[in-house]
N, C-alpha and C. Protein backbone atom coordinates (compact mmCIF):
# COMPACT_ATOMS: atom_id res chain seq x y z
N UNK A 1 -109.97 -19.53 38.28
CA UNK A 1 -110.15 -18.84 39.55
C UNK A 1 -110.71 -19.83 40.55
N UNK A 2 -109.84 -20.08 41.61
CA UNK A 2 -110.40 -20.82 42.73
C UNK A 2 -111.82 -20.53 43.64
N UNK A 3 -112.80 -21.14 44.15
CA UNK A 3 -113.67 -20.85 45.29
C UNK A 3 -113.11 -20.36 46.15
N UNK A 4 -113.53 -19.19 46.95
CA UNK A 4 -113.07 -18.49 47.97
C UNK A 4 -113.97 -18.41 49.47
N UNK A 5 -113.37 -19.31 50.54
CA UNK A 5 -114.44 -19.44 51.45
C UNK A 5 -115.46 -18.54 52.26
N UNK A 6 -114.59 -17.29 52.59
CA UNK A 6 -115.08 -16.16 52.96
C UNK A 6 -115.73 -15.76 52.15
N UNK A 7 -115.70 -15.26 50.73
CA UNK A 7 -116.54 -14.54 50.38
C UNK A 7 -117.58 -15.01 49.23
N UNK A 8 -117.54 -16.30 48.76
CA UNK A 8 -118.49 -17.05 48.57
C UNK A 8 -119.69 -18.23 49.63
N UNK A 9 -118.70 -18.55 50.42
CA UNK A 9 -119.45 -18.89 51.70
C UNK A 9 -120.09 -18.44 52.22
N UNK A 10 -119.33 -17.68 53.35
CA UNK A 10 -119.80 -16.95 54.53
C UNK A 10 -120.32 -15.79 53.65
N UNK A 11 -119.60 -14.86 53.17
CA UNK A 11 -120.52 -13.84 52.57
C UNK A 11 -121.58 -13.93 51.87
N UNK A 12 -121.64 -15.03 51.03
CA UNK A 12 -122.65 -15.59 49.96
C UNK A 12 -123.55 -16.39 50.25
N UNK A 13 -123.34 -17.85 50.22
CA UNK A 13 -124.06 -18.73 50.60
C UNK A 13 -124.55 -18.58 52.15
N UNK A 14 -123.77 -18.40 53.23
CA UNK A 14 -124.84 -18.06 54.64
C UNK A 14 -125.50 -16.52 54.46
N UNK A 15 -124.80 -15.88 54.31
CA UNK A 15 -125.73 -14.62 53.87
C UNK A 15 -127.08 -14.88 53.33
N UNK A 16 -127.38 -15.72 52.20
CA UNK A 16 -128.34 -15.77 51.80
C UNK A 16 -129.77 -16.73 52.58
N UNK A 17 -128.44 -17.74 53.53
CA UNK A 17 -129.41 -18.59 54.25
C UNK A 17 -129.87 -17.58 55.81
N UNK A 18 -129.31 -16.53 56.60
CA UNK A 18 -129.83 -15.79 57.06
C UNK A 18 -130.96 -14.93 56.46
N UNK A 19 -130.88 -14.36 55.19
CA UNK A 19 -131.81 -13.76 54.50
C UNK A 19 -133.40 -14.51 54.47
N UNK A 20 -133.21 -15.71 54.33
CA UNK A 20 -133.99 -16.64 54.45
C UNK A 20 -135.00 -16.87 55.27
N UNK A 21 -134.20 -16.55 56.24
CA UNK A 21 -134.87 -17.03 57.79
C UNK A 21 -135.87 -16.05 57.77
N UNK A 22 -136.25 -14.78 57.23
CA UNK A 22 -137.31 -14.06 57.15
C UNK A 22 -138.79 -14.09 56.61
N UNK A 23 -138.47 -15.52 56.29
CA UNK A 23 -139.37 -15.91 55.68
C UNK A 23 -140.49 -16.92 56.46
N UNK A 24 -139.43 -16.88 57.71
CA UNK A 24 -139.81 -18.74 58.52
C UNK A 24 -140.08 -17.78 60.16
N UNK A 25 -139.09 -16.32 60.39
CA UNK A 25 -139.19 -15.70 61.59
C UNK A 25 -139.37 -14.25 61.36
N UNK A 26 -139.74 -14.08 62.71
CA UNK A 26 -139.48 -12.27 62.70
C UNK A 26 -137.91 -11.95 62.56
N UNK A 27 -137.40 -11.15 62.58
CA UNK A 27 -136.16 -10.74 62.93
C UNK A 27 -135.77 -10.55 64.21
N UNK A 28 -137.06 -10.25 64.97
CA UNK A 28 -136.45 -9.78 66.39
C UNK A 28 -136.59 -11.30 67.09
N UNK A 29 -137.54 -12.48 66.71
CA UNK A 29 -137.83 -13.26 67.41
C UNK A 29 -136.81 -14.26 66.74
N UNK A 30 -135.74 -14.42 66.02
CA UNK A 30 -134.25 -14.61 65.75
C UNK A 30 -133.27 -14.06 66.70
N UNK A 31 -133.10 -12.83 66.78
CA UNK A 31 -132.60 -12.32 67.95
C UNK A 31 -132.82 -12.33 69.00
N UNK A 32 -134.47 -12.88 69.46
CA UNK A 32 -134.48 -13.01 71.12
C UNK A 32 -133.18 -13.91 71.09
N UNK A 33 -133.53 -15.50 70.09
CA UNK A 33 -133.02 -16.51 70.42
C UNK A 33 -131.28 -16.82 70.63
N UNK A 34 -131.04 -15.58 70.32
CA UNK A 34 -129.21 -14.93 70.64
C UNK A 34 -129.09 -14.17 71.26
N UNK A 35 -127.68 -14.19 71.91
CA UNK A 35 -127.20 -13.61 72.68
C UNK A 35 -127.50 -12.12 72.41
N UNK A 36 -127.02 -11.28 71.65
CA UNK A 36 -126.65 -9.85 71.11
C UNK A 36 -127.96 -9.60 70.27
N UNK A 37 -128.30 -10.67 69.34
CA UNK A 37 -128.91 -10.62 67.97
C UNK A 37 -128.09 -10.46 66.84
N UNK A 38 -128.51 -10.02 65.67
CA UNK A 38 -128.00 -10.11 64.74
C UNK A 38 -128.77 -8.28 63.49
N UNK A 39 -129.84 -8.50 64.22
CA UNK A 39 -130.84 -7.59 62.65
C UNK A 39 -130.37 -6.53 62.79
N UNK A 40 -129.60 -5.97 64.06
CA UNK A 40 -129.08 -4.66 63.99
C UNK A 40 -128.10 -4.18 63.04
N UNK A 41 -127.31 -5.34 63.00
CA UNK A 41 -125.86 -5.20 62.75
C UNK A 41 -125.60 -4.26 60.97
N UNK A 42 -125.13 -3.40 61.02
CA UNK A 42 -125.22 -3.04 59.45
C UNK A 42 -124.56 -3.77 58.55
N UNK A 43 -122.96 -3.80 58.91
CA UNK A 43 -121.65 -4.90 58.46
C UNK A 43 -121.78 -5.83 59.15
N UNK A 44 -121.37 -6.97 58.47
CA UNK A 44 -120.80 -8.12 59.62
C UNK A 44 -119.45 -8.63 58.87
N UNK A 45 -119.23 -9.02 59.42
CA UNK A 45 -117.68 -9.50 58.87
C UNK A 45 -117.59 -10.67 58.84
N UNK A 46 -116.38 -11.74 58.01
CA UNK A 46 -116.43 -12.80 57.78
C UNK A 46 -116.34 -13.75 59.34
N UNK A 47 -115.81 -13.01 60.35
CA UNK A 47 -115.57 -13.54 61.79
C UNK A 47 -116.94 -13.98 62.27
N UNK A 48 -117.85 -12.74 62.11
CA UNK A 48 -119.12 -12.98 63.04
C UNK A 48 -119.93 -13.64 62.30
N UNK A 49 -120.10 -13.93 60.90
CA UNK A 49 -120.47 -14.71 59.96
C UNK A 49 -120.35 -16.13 60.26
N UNK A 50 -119.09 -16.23 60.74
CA UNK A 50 -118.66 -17.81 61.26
C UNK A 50 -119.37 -18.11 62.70
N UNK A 51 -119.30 -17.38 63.17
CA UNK A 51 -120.04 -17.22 64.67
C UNK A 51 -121.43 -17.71 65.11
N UNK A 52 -122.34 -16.66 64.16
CA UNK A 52 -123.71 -17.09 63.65
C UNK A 52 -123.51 -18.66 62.46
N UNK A 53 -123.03 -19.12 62.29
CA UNK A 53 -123.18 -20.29 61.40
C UNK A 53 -123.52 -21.05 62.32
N UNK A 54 -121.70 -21.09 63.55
CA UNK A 54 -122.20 -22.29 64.62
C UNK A 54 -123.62 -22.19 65.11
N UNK A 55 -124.27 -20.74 65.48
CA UNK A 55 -125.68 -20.86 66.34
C UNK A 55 -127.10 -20.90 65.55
N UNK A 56 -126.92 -21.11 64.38
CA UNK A 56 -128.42 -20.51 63.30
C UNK A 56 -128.97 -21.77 63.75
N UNK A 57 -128.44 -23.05 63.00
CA UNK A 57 -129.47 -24.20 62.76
C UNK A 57 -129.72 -24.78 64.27
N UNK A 58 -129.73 -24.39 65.33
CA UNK A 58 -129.61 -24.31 66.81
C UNK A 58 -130.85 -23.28 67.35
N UNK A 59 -130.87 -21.84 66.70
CA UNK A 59 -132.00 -21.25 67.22
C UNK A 59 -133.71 -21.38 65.84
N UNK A 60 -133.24 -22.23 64.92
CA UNK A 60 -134.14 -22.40 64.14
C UNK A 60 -135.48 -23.77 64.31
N UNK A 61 -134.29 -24.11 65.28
CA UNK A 61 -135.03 -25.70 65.60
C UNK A 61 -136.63 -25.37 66.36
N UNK A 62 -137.70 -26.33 65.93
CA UNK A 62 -138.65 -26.18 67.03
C UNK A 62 -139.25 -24.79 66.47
N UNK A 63 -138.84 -23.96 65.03
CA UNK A 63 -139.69 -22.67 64.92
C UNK A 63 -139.79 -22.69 63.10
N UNK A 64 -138.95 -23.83 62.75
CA UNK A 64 -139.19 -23.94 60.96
C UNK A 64 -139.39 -25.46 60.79
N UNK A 65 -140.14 -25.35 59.19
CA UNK A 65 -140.02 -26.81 59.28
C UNK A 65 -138.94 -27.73 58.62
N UNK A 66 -139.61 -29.28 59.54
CA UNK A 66 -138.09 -30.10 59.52
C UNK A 66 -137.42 -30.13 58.13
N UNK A 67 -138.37 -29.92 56.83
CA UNK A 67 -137.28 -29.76 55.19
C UNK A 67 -136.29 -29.06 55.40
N UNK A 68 -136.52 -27.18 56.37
CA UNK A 68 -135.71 -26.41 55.90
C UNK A 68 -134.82 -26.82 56.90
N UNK A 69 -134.70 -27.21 57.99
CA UNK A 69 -133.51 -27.92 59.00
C UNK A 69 -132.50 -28.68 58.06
N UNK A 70 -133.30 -29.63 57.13
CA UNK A 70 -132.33 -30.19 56.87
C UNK A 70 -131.90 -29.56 55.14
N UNK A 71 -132.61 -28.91 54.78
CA UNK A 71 -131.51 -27.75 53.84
C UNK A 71 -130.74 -27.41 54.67
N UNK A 72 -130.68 -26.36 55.58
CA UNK A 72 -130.14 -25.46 56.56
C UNK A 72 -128.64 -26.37 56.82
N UNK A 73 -129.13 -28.04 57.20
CA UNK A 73 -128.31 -28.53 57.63
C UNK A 73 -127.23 -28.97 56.74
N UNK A 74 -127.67 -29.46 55.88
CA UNK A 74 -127.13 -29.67 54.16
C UNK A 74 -126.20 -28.52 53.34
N UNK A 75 -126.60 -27.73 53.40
CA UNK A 75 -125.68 -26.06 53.20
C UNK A 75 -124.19 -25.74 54.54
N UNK A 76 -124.57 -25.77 55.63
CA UNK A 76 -123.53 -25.75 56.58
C UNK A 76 -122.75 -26.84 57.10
N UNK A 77 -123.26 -27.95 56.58
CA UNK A 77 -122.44 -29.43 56.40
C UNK A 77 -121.04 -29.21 54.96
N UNK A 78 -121.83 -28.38 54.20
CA UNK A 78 -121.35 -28.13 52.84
C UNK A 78 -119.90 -27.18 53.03
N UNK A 79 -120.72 -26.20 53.98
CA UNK A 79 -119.46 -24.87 54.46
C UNK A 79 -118.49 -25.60 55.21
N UNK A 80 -118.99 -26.44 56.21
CA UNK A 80 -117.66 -26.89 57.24
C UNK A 80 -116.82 -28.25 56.17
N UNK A 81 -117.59 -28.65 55.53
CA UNK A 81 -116.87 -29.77 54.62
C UNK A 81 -115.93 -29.22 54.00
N UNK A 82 -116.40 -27.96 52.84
CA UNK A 82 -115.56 -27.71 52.00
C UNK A 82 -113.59 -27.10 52.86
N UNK A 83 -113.67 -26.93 53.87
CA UNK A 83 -112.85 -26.44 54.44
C UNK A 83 -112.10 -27.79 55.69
N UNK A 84 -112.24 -28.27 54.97
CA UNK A 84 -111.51 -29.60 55.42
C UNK A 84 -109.94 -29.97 55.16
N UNK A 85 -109.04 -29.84 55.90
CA UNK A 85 -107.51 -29.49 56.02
C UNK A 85 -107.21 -30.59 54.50
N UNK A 86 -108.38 -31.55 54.21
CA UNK A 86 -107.71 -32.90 53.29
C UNK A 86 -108.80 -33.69 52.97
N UNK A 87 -109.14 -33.83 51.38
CA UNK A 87 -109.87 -34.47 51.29
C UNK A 87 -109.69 -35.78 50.48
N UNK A 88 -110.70 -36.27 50.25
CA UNK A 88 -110.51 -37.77 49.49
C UNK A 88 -111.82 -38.07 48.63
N UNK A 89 -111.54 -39.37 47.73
CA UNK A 89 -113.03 -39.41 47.15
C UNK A 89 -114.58 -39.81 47.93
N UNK A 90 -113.81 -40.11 49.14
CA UNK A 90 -115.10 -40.43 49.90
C UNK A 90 -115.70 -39.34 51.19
N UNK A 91 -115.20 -38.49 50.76
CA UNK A 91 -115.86 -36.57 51.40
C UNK A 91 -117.02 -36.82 50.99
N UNK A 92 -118.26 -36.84 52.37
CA UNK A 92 -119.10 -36.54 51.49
C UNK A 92 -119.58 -34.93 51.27
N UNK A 93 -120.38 -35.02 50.23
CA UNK A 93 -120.82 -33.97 49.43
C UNK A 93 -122.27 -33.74 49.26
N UNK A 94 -122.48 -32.36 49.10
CA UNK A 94 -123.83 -31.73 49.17
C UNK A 94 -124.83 -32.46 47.14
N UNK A 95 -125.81 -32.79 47.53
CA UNK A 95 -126.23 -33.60 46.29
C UNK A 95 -127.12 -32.75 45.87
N UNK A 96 -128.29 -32.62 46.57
CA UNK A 96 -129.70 -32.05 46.39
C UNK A 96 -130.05 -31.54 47.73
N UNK A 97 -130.68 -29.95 47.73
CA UNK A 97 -131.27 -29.84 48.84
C UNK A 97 -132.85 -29.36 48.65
N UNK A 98 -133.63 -29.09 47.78
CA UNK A 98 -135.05 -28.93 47.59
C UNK A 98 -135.23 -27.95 48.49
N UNK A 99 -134.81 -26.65 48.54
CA UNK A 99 -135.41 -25.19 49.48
C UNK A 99 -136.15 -24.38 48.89
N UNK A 100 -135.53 -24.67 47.47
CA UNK A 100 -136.53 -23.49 46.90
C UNK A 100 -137.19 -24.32 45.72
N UNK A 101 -137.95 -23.19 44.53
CA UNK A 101 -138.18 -24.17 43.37
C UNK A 101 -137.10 -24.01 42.42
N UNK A 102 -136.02 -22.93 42.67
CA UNK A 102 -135.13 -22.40 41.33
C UNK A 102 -133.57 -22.31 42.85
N UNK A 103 -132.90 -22.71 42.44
CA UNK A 103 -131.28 -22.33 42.44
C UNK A 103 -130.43 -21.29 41.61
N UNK A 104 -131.09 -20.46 40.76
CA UNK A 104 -130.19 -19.96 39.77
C UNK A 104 -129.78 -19.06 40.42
N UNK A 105 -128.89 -19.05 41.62
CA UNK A 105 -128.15 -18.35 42.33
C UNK A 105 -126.62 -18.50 41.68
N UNK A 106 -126.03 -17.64 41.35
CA UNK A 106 -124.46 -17.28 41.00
C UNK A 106 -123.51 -18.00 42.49
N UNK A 107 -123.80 -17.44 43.25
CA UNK A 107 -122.96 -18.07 44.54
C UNK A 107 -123.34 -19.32 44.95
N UNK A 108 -124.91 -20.23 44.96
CA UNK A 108 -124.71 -21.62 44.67
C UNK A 108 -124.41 -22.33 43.62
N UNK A 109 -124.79 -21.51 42.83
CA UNK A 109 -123.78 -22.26 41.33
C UNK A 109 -122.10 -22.42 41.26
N UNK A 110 -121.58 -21.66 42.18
CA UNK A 110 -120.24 -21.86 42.43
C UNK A 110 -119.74 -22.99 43.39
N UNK A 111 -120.71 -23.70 44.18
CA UNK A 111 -120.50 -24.69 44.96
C UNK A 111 -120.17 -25.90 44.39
N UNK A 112 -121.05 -26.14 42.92
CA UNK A 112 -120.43 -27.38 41.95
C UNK A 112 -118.91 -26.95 41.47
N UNK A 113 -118.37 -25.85 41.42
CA UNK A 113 -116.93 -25.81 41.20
C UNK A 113 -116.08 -26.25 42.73
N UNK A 114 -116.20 -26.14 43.79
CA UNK A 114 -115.41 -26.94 45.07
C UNK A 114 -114.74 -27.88 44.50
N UNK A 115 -115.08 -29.24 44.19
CA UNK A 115 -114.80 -30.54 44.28
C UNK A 115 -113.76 -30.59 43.35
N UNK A 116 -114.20 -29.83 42.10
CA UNK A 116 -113.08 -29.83 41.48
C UNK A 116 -111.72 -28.88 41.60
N UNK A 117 -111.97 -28.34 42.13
CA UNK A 117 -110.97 -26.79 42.56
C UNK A 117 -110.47 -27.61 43.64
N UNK A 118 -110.90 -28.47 44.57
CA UNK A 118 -110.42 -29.34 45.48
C UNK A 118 -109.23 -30.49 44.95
N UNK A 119 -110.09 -30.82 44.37
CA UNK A 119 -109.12 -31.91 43.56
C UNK A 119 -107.71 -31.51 42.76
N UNK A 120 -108.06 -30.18 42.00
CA UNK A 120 -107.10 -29.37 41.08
C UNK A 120 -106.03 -28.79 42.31
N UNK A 121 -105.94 -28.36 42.98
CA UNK A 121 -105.47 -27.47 43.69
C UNK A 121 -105.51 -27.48 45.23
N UNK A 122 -105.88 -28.45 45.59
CA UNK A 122 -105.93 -29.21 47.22
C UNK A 122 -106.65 -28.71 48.05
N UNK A 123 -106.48 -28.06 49.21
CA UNK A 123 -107.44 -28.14 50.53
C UNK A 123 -107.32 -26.89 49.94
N UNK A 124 -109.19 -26.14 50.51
CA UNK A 124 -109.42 -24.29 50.83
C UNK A 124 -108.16 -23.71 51.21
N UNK A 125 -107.66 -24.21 52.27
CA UNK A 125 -107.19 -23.29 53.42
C UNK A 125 -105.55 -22.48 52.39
N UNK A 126 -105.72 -23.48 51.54
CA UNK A 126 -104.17 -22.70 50.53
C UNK A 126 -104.85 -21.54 49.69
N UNK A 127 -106.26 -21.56 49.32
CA UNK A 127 -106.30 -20.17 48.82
C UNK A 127 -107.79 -19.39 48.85
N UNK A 128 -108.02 -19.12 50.14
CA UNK A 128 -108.99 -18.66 50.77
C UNK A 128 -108.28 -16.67 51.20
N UNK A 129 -108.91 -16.01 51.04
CA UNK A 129 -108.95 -14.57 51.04
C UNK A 129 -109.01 -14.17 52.83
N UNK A 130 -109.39 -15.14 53.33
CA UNK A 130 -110.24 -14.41 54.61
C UNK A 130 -108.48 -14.24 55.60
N UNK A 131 -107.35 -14.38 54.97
CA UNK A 131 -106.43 -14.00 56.02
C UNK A 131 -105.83 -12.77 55.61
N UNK A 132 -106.18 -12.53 54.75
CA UNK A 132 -106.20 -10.67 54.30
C UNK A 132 -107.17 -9.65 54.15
N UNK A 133 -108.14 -10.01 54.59
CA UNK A 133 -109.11 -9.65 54.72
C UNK A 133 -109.22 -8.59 55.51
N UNK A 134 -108.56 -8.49 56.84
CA UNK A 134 -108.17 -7.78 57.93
C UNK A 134 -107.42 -6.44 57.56
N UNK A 135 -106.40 -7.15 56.77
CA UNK A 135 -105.43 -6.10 56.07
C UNK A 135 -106.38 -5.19 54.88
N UNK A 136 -107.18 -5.43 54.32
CA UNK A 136 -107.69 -4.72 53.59
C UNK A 136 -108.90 -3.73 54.23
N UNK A 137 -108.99 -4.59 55.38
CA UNK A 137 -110.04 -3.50 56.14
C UNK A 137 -109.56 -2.34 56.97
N UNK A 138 -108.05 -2.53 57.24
CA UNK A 138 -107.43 -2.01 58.08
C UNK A 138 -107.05 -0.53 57.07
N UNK A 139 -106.48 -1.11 56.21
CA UNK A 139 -106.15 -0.08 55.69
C UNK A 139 -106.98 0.93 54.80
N UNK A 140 -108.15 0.24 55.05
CA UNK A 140 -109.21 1.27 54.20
C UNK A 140 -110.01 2.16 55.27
N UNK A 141 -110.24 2.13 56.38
CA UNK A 141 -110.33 2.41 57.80
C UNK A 141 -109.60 3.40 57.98
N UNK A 142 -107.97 2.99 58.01
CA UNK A 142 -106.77 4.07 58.07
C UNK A 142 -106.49 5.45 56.67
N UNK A 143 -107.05 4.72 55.57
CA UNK A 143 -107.14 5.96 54.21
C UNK A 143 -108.06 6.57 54.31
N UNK A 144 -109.13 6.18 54.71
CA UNK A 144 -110.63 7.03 54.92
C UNK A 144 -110.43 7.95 55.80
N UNK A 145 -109.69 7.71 57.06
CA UNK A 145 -109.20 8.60 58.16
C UNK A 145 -108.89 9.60 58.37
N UNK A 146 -107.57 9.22 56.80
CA UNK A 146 -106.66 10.30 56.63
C UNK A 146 -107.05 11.17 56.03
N UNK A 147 -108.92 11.34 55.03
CA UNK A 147 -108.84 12.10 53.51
C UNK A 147 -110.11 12.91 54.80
N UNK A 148 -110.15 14.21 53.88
CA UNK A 148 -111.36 14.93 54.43
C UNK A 148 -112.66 14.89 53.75
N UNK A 149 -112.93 13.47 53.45
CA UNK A 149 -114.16 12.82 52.98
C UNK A 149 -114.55 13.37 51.59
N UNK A 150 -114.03 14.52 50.71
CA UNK A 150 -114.04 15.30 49.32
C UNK A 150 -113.36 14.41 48.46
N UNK A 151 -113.97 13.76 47.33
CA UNK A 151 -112.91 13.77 46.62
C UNK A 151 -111.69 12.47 47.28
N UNK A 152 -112.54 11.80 47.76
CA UNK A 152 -111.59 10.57 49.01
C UNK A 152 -110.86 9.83 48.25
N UNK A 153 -110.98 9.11 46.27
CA UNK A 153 -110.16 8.35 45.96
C UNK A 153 -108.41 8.80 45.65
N UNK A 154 -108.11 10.04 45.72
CA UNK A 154 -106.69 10.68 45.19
C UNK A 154 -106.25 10.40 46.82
N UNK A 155 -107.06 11.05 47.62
CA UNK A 155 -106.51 11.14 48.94
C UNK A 155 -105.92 9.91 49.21
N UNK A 156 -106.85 9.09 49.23
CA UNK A 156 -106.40 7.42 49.64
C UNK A 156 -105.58 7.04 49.31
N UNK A 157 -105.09 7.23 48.00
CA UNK A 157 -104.03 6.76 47.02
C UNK A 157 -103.04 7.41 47.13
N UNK A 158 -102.84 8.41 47.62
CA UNK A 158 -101.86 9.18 47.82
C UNK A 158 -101.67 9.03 48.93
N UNK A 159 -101.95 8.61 50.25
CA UNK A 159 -102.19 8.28 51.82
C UNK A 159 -101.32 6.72 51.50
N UNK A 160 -101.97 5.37 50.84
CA UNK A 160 -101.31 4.18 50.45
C UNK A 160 -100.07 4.67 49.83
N UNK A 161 -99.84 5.42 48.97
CA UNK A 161 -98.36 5.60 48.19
C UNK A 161 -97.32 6.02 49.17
N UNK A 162 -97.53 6.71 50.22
CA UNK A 162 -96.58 7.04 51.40
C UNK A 162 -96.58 6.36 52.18
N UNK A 163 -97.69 5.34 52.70
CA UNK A 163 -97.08 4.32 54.14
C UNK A 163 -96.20 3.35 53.00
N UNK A 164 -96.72 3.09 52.04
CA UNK A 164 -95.58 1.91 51.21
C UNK A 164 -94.29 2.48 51.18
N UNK A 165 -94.20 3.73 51.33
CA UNK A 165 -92.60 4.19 51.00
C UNK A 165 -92.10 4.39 52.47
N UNK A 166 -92.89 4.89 53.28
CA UNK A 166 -92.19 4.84 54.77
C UNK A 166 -92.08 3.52 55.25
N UNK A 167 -92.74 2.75 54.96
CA UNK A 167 -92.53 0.86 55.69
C UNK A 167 -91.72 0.32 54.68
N UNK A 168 -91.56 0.87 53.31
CA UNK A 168 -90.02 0.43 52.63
C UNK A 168 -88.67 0.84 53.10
N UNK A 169 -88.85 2.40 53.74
CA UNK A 169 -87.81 2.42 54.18
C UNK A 169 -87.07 2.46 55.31
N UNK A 170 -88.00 2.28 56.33
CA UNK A 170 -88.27 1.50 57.35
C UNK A 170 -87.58 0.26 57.86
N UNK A 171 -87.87 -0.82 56.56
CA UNK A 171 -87.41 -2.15 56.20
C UNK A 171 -86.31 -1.82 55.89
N UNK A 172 -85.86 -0.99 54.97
CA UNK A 172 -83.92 -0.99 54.45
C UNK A 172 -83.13 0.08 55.99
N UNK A 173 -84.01 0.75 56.75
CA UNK A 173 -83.04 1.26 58.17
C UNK A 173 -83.04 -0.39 58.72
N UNK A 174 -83.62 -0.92 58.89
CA UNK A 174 -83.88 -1.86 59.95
C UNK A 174 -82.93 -3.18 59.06
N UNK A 175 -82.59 -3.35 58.00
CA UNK A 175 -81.71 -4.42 57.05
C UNK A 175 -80.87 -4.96 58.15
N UNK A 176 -79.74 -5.83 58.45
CA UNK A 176 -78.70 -6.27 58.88
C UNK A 176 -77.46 -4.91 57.88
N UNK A 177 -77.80 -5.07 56.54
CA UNK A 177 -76.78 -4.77 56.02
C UNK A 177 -76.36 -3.66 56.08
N UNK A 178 -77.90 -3.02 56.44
CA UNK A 178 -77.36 -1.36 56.63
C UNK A 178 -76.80 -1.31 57.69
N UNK A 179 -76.65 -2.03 58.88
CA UNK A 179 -76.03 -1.96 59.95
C UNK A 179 -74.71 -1.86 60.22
N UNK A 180 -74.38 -2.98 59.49
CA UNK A 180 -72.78 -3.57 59.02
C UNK A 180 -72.48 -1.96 58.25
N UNK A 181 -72.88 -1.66 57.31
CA UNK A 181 -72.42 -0.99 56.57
C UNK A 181 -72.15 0.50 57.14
N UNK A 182 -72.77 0.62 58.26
CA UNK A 182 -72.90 1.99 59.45
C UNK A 182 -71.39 2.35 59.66
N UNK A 183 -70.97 0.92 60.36
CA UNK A 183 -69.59 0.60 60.99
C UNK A 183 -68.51 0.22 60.47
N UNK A 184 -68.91 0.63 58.81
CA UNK A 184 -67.54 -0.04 58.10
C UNK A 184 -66.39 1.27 58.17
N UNK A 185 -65.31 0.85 58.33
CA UNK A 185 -64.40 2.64 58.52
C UNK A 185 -64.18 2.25 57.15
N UNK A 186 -63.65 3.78 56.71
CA UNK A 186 -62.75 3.76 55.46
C UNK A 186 -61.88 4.20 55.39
């Protein structure tokens, strides 16, 4: 199984380095330092995840100290590296960052698999989740919609089993061949 950037990254590894920051700030005095903020938010999605990456180690400066800057910096050097269109043996790479006293985190323990999942199987961008991601939100959005909240997993499934058969057949009105075949006399 390959590393997946969205949801070991951004969901995982920055997730946990926002979590963090509670330790070093208030929450609200994080959010003065942004636009919108952030502590409200219930969901965030892999988009705004990326968003807050560019601005964290930017509103942290001047309010933590310089070790965790350069963890902070060391971890999101790590995120924008691993997602590098092409790599080589001289990428550099995340070694040691000393933030905590224990790592036995499951989602940084997956960061020593990159290099080799890199090497095995080439750049992120061939098998990263986050371009369906949308599609899976979309349509769980649209099944939830449809059910009267009782009993929601038959509904759903039965809601998915009919758009697949109307956008199948959809696809065979819309064929070339059925077209041709409209106008064939006999």
């Amino acid at each position: 199984m390959t590393p997946d950037v969205l949801h070991q990254l951004y969901q995982g590894i920055f997730k946990y380095m926002v979590a963090w920051c509670d330790y070093f700030l208030h929450p609200l005095e994080l959010d003065s330092r942004m636009k919108n903020g952030w502590s409200e938010l219930s969901q965030i999605s892999g988009r705004e995840r990326k968003e807050m990456a560019h601005i964290l180690l930017g509103c942290l400066v001047g309010k933590v100290p310089r070790r965790v800057i350069l963890a902070y910096h060391s971890l999101l050097d790590f995120i924008y590296l691993a997602q590098y269109p092409t790599h080589d043996n001289h990428t550099p790479m995340l070694i040691e960052l000393g933030i905590r006293d224990r790592f036995n985190i499951p989602k940084i323990h997956s960061l020593t698999h990159y290099i080799n999942s890199i090497c095995m199987f080439g750049a992120m961008d061939n098998y990263n989740t986050e371009a369906f991601e949308c599609l899976h939100i979309d349509f769980t959005k649209d099944t939830w919609r449809a059910t009267n909240t009782r009993d929601e997993r038959p509904q759903m499934a039965s809601w998915l089993d009919r758009y697949e058969k109307v956008s199948s057949f959809q696809l065979y009105l819309d064929s070339p061949i059925i077209m041709v075949n409209c106008f064939k006399i006999s």
